[in-house]
Protein backbone atom coordinates (compact mmCIF):
# COMPACT_ATOMS: atom_id res chain seq x y z
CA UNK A 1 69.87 123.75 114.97
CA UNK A 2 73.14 123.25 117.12
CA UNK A 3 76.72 124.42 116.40
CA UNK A 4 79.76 122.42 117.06
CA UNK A 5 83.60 122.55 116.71
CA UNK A 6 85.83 120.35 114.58
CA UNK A 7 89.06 121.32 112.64
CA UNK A 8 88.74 124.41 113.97
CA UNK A 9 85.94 125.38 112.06
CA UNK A 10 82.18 125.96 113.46
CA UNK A 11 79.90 124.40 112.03
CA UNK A 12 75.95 125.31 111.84
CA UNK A 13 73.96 121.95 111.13
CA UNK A 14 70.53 122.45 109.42
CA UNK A 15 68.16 120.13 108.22
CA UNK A 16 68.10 116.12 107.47
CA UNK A 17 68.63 115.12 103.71
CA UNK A 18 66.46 112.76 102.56
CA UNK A 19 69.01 109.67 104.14
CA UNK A 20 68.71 111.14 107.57
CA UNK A 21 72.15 112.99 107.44
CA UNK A 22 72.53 116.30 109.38
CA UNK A 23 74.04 118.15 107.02
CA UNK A 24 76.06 121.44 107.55
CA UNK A 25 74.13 124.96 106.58
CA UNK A 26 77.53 127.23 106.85
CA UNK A 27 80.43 127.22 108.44
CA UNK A 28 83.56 129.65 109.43
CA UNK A 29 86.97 129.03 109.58
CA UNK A 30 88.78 130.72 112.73
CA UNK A 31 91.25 132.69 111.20
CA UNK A 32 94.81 133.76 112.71
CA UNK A 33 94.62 137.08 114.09
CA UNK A 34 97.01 139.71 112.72
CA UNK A 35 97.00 140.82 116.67
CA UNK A 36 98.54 137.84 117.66
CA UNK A 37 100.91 137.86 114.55
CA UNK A 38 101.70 141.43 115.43
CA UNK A 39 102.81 140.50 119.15
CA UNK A 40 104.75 137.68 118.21
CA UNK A 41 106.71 140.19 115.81
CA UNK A 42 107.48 142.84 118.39
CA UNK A 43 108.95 140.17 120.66
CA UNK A 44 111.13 139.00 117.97
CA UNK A 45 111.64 142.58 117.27
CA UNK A 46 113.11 143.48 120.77
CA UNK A 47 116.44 141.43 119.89
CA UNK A 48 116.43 143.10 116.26
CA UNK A 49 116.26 146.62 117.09
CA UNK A 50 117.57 147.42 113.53
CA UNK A 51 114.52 145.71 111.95
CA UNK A 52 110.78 147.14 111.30
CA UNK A 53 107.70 146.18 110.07
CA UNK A 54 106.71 147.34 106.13
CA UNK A 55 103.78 145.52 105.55
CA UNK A 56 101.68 142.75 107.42
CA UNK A 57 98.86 140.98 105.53
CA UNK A 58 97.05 137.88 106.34
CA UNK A 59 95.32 136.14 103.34
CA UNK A 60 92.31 133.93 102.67
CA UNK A 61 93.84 130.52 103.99
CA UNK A 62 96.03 131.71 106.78
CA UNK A 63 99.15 132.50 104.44
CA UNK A 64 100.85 135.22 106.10
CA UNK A 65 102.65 137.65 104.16
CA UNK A 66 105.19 139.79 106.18
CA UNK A 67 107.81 142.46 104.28
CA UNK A 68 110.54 143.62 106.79
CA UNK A 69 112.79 146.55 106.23
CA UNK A 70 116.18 147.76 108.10
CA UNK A 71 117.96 151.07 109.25
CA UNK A 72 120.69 148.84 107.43
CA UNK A 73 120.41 145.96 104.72
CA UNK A 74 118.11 143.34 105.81
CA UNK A 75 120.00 139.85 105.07
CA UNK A 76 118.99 136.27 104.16
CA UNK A 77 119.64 135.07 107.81
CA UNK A 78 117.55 138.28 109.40
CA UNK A 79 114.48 137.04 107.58
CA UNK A 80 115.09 133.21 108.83
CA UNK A 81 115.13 134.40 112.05
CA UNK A 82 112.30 136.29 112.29
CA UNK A 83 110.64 133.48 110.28
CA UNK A 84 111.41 131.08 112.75
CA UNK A 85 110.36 132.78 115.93
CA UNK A 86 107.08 133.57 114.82
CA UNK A 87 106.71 130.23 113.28
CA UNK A 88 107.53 128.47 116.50
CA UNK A 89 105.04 130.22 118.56
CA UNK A 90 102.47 129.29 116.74
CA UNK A 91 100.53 125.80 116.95
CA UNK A 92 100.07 124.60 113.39
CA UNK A 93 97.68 121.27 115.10
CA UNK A 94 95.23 124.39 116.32
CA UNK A 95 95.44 126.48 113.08
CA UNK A 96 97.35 125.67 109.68
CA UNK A 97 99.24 128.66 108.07
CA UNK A 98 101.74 129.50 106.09
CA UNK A 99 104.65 132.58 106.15
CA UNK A 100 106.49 134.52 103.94
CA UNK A 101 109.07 136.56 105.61
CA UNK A 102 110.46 139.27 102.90
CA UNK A 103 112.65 141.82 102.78
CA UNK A 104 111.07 144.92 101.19
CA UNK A 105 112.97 145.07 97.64
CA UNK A 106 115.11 147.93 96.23
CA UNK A 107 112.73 149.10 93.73
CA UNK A 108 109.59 148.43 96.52
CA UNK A 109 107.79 151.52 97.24
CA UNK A 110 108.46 153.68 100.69
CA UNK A 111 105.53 153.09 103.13
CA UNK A 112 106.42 153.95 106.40
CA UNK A 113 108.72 157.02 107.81
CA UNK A 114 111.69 155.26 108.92
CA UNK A 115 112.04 154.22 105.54
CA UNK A 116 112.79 157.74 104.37
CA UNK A 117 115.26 158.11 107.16
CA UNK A 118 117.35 154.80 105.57
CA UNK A 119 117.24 156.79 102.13
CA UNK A 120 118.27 160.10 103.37
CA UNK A 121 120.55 161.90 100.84
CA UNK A 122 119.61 159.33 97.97
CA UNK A 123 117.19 160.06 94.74
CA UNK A 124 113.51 159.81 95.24
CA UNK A 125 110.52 159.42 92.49
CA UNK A 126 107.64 160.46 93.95
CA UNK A 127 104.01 160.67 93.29
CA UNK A 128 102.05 163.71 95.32
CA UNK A 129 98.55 163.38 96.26
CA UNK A 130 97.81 165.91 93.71
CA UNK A 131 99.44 163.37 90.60
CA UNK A 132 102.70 165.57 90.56
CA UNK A 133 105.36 163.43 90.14
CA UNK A 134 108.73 164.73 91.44
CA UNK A 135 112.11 163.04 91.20
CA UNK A 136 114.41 164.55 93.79
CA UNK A 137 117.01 164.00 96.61
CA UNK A 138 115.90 163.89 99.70
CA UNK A 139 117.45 166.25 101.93
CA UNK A 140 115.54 166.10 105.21
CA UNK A 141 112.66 164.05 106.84
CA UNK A 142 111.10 164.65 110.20
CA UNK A 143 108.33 163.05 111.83
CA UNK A 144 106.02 164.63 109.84
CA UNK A 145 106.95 165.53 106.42
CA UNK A 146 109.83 164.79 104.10
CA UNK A 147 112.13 167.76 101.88
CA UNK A 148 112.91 167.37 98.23
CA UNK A 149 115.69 169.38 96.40
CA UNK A 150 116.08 169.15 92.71
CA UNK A 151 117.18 171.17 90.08
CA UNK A 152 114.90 172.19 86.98
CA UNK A 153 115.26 174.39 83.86
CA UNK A 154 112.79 177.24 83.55
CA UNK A 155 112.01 180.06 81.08
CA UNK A 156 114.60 183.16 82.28
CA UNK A 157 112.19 186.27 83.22
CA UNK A 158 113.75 188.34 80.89
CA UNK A 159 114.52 187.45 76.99
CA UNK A 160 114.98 183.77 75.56
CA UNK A 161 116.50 180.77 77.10
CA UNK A 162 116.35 178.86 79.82
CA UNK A 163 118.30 178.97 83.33
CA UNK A 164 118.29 176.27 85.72
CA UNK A 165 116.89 176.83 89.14
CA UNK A 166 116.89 174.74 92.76
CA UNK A 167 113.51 174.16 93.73
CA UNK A 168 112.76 172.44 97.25
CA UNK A 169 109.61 171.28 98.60
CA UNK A 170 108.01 170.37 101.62
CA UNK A 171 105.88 167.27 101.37
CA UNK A 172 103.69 165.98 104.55
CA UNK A 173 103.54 161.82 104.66
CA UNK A 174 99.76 162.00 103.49
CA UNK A 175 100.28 164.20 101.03
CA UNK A 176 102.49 161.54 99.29
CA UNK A 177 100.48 158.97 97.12
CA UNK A 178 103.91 156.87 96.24
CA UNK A 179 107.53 157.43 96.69
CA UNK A 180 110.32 154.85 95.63
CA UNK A 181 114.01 155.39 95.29
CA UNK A 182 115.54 155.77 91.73
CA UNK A 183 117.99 153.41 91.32
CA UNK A 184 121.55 155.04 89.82
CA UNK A 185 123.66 152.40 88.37
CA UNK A 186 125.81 154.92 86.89
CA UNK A 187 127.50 156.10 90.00
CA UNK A 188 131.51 156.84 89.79
């Protein structure tokens, strides 16, 4: 048994066939590494200091799937360009890909802290480790840990009724399971 190289694929040959044919036990495809798509996005980064990195997944097939975010709106043009400078760094004669370059959608769900710094002040859902949903503003966010502030209605100590009360509540980033911001389309 001998390997060789072609299409950038090994190949493993194994036995004859009954014409005499070698004929190919297994082979692997050489994959594009995320390192290398990870590098290539930091240098493009360095001229786009306002842009970040969401999500980075590379697929069966080499189809590259990146989601960008911003400290400010991420436009049209911002994903070309990152688009392009990865895209021209790589070879596509030594490995064929494809890449999706995508800004991470309003209604997308916050995965990284910096994201919670862009939405500082606005109306978060969120989703606690312990399946307590919460829908809140959020007031402050650090480098470890997020604050909520809402206001909720509660039984009054004393007699009937209800008053409402301001709650607040420390969450730390893996203590969140999801967190997305509520959309408000009735703002005046």
């Amino acid at each position: 048994m001998f390997f060789y190289l072609k299409n950038n694929c090994i190949f493993a040959t194994g036995k004859k066939n009954d014409e005499g044919t070698t004929v190919p036990s297994f082979y692997t495809v050489m994959a594009i590494e995320k390192e290398l798509i990870l590098e290539l996005i930091d240098k493009a980064l360095e001229t786009h200091d306002h842009l970040y990195v969401v999500d980075l997944e590379i697929l069966p097939g080499s189809q590259i799937q990146l989601t960008i975010d911003g400290d400010k709106d991420v436009s049209i043009q911002d994903c070309i360009n990152l688009s392009r400078a990865i895209e021209h760094n790589l070879d596509r004669e030594e490995e064929d890909f494809s890449l999706d370059v995508a800004s991470a959608g309003a209604t997308s769900p916050i995965r990284i802290p910096r994201q919670y710094r862009k939405n500082l002040n606005r109306k978060l859902e969120v989703l606690t480790s312990e399946d307590e949903e919460i829908k809140a503003d959020l007031i402050e966010v650090t480098d470890s840990s997020i604050k909520l502030q809402w206001k909720q209605r509660e039984p009054k100590p004393v007699g009937k009724g209800k008053r409402t009360v301001q709650k607040e509540k420390e969450l730390l980033f893996d203590q969140i399971k999801k967190a997305k911001v509520m959309i408000n389309f009735n703002k005046k």
